[in-house]
Protein backbone atom coordinates (compact mmCIF):
# COMPACT_ATOMS: atom_id res chain seq x y z
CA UNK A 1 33.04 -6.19 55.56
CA UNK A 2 29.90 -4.78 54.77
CA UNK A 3 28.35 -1.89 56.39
CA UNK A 4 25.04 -3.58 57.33
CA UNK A 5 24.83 -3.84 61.00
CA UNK A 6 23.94 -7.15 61.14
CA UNK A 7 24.64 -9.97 58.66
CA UNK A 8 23.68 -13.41 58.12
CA UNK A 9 25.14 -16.30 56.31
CA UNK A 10 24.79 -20.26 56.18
CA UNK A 11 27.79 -22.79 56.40
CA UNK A 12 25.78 -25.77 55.78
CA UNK A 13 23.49 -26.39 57.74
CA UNK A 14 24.45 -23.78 60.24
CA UNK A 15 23.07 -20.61 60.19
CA UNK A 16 25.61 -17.66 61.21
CA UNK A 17 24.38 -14.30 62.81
CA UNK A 18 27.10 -11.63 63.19
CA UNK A 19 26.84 -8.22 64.96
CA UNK A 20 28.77 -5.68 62.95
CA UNK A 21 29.29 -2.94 64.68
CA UNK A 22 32.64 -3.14 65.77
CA UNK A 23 33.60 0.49 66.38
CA UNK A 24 31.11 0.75 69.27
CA UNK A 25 32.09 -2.61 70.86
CA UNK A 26 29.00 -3.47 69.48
CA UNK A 27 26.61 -2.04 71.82
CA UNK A 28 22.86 -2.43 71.08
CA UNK A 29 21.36 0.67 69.30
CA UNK A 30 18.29 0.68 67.92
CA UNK A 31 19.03 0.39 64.82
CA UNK A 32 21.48 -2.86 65.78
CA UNK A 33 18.84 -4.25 67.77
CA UNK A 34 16.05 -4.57 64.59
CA UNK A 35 19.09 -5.74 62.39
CA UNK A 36 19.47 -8.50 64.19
CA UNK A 37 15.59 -9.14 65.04
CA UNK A 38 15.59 -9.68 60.89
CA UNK A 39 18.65 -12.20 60.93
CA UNK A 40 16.51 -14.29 63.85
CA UNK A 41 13.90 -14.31 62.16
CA UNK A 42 15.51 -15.08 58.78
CA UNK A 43 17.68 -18.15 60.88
CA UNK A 44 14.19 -19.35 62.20
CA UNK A 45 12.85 -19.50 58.64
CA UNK A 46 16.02 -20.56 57.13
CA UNK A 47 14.68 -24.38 56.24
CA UNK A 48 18.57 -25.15 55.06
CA UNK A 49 20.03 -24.82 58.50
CA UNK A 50 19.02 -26.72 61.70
CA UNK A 51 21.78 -24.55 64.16
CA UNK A 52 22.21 -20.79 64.43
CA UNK A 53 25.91 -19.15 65.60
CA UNK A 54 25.74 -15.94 66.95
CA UNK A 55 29.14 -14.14 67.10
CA UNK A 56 30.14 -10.89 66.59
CA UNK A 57 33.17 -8.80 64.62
CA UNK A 58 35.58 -6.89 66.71
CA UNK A 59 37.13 -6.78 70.23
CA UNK A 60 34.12 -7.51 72.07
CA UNK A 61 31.03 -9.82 71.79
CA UNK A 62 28.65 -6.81 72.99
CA UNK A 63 28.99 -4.15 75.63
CA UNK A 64 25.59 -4.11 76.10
CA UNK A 65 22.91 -1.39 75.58
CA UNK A 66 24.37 2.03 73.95
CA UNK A 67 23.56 4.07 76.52
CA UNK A 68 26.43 7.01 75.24
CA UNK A 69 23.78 9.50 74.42
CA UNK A 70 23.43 10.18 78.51
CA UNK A 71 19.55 10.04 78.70
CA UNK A 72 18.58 13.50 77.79
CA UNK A 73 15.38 11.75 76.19
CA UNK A 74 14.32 8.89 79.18
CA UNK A 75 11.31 9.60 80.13
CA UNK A 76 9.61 9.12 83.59
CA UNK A 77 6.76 7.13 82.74
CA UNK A 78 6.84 4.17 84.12
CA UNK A 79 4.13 2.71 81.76
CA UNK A 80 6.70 4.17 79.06
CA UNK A 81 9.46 1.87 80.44
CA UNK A 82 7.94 -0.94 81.24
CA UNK A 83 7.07 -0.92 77.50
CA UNK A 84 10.72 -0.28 76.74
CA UNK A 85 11.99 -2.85 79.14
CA UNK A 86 9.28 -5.27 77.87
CA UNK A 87 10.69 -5.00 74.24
CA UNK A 88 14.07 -5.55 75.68
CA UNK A 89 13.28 -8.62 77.25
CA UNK A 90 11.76 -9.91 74.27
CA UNK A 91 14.36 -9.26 72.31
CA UNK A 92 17.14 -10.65 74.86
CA UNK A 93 14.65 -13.72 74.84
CA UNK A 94 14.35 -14.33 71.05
CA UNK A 95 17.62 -16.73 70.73
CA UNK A 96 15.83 -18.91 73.91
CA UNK A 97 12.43 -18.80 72.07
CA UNK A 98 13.66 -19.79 68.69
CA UNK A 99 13.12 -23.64 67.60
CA UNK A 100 16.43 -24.21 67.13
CA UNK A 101 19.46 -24.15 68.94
CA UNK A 102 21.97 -21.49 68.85
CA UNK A 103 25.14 -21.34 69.84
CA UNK A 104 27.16 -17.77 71.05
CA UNK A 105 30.69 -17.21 70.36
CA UNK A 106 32.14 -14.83 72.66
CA UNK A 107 35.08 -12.91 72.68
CA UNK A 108 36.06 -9.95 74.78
CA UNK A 109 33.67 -8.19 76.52
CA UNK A 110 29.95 -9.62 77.23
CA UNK A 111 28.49 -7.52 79.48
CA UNK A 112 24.83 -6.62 80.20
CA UNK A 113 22.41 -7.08 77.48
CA UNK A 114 25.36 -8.39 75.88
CA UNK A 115 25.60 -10.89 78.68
CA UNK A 116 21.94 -11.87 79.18
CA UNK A 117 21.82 -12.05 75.42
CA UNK A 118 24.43 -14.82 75.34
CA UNK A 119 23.43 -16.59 78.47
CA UNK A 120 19.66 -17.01 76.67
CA UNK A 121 22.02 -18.46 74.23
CA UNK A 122 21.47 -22.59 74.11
CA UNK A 123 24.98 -23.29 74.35
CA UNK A 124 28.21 -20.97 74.57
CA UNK A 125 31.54 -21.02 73.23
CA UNK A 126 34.21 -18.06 74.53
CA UNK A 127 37.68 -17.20 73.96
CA UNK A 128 39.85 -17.08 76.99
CA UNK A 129 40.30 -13.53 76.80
CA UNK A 130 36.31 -13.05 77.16
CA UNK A 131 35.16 -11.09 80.30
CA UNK A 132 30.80 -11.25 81.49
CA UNK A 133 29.55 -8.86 83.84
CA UNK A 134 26.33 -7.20 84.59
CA UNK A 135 27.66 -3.43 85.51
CA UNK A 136 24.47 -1.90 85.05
CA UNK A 137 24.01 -1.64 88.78
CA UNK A 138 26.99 1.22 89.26
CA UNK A 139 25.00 3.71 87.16
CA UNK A 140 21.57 2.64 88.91
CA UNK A 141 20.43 0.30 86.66
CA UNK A 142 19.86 -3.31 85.97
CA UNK A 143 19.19 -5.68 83.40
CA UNK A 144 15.60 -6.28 82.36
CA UNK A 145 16.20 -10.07 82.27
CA UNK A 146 17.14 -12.22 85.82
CA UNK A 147 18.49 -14.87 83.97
CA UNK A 148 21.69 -14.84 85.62
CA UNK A 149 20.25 -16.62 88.53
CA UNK A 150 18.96 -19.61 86.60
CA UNK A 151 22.55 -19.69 85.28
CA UNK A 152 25.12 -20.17 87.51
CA UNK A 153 22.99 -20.29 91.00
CA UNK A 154 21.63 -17.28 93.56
CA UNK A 155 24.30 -16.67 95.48
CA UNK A 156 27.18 -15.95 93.08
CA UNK A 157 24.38 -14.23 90.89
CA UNK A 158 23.37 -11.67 93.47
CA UNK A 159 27.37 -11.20 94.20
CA UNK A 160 27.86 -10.54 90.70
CA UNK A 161 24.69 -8.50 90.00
CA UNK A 162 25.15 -6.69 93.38
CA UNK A 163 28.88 -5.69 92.96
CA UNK A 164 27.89 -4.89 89.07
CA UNK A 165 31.87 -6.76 89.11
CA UNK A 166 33.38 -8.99 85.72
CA UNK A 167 34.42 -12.39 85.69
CA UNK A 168 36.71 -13.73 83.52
CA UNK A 169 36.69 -16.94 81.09
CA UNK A 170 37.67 -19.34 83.13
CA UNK A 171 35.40 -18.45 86.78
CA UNK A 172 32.50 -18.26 83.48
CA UNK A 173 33.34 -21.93 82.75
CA UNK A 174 33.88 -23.36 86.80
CA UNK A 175 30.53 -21.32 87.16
CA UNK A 176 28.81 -23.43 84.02
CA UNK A 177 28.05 -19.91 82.40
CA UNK A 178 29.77 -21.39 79.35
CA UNK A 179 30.02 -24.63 77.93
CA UNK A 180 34.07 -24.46 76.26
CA UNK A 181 37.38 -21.87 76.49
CA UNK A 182 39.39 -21.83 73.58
CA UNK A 183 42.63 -19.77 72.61
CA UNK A 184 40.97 -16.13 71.09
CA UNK A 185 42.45 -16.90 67.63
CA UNK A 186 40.71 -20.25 67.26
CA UNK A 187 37.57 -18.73 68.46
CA UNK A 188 35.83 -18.83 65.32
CA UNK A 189 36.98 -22.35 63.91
CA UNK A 190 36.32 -23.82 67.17
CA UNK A 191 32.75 -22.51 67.00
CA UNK A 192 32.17 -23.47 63.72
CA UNK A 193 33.40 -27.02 64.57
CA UNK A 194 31.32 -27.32 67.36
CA UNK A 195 28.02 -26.12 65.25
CA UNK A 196 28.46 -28.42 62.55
CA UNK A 197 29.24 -31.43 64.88
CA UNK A 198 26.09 -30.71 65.96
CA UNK A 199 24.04 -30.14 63.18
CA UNK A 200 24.89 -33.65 62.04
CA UNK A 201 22.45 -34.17 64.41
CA UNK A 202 18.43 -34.76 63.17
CA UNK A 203 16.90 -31.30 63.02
CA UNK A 204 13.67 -32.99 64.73
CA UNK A 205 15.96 -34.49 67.38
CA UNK A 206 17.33 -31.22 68.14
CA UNK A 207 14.05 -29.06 67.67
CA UNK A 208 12.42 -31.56 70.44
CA UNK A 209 14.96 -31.76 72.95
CA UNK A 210 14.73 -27.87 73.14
CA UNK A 211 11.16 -27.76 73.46
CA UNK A 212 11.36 -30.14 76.24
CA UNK A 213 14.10 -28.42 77.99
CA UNK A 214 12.17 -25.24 77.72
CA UNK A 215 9.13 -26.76 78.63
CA UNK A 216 10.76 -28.17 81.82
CA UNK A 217 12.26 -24.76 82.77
CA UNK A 218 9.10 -23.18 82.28
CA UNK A 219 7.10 -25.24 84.68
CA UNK A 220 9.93 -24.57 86.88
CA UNK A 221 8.65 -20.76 86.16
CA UNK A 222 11.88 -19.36 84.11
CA UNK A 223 9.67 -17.58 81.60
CA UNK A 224 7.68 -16.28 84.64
CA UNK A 225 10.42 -15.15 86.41
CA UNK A 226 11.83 -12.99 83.80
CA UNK A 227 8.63 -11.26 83.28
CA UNK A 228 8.78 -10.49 87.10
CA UNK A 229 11.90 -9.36 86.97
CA UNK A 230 10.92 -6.74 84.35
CA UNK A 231 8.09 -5.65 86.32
CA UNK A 232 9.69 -5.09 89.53
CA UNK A 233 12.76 -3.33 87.84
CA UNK A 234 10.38 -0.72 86.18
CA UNK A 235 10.17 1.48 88.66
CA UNK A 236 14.02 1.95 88.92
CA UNK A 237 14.37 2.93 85.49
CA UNK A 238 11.14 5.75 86.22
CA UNK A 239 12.43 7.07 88.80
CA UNK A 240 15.59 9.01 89.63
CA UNK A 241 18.30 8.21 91.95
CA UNK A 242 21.58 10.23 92.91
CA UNK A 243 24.29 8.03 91.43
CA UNK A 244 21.91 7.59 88.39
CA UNK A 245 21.26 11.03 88.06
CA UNK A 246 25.29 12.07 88.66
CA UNK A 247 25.83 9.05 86.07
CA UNK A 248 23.89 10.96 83.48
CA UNK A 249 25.23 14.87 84.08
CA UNK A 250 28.38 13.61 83.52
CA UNK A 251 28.44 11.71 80.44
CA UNK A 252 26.43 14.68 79.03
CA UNK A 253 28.89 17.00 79.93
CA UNK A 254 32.27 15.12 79.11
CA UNK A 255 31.42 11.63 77.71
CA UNK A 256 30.51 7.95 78.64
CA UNK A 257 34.20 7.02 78.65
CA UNK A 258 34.41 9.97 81.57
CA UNK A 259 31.32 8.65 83.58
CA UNK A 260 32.64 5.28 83.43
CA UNK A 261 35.90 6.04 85.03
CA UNK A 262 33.77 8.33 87.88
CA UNK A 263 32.22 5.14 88.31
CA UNK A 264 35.06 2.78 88.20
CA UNK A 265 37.14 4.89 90.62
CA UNK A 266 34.77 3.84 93.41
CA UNK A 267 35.26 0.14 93.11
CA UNK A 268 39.00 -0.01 93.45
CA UNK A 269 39.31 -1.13 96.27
């Protein structure tokens, strides 16, 4: 395996985007983050394919943003974040903008970016060992996109984003989160079965029914709504709150993995 943090290959006419950064679960750095902005946009371009797979190497589909570094750096501004969050949004967004479909294949964990990335996702495929969640909350955050509403309905979307809690493969599937559960080792053959069935499909056929699914949802104001989600989150991310702060001073002084478990310990109940 390569050490590019992104890669992207074709299987016909399906157009594969992997995340490659396995040893960090592969959390969304930076550097991860324009990797895969260049597959996108090479998939978009790509006139040979007519269905893009996103999937990931590793344990886990994407633990979200890397937020290991503890926030020495954040800055108070909110007109600084709300450019951040902005570009976040945007970049959670791009697999729901893009002309053609694409599919996520999700094992492990999938939780915050890494969830609203996959749920912006046209269709999604997980192995039954795959856990979503939106834990952001615990540490005095939340995710710039509310997509999780449109998703699986408000009330078990405000439990979930509330509680910051996990659910696993199957509640994802009862909840209509994801489209299939398959056995973890037939993940990837399962996916790629699924994307090719589909791209015997007429690109135009495909490319139209999106746009007038999207259309439809943004009448209904989806676009709109994560835009105004954004905006009223900014000030959260500005400001500075107690668990947020605590969050911070510890994972600078012994480690994310340590700040988690603070967290965790007060859920256990």
């Amino acid at each position: 395996m390569t050490d590019a943090l992104a890669l992207y290959e074709t299987d016909g006419k399906v157009g594969i985007i992997t995340m490659n950064r396995p040893d960090k679960l592969n959390a969304i750095s930076p550097d991860l983050k324009k990797a895969l902005e260049a597959c996108f946009t090479r998939a978009e371009a790509d006139e040979t394919v007519s269905v893009v797979v996103l999937r990931a190497e590793g344990r886990s589909f994407c633990v979200g943003y890397d937020i290991g570094g503890g926030g020495e750096d954040e800055p108070r501004d909110a007109l600084v974040w709300h450019k951040l969050l902005r570009e976040s949004l945007e970049f959670e967004m791009t697999p729901w903008n893009m002309s053609k479909p694409v599919i996520a294949s999700v094992q492990g964990h999938a939780l915050g970016g890494g969830c609203e990335l996959a749920m912006f996702c046209d269709m999604t495929l997980c192995a039954d060992n795959a856990l979503f969640g939106e834990p952001e909350v615990r540490f005095s955050a939340v995710g710039p996109a509310m997509v999780m509403p449109w998703m699986i309905g408000f009330k078990k979307a405000r439990e979930l984003i509330y509680f910051g809690d996990m659910i696993d493969a199957a509640a994802a599937l009862e909840l209509g989160m994801v489209n299939r559960v398959v056995p973890a080792a037939e993940l990837q053959e399962a996916t790629l079965k699924f994307a090719r069935r589909l791209a015997m499909v007429s690109p135009e056929a495909l490319v139209n029914s999106k746009i007038a699914i999207n259309r439809g949802a943004d009448a209904a104001g989806f676009t709109a709504a994560m835009r105004a989600g954004m905006d009223a989150l900014t000030p959260l991310y500005a400001g500075a709150t107690e668990y947020g702060e605590r969050f911070k001073e510890i994972t600078r002084k012994d480690g994310l993995k340590a700040a988690l478990n603070w967290r965790k310990a007060h859920f256990t109940e």
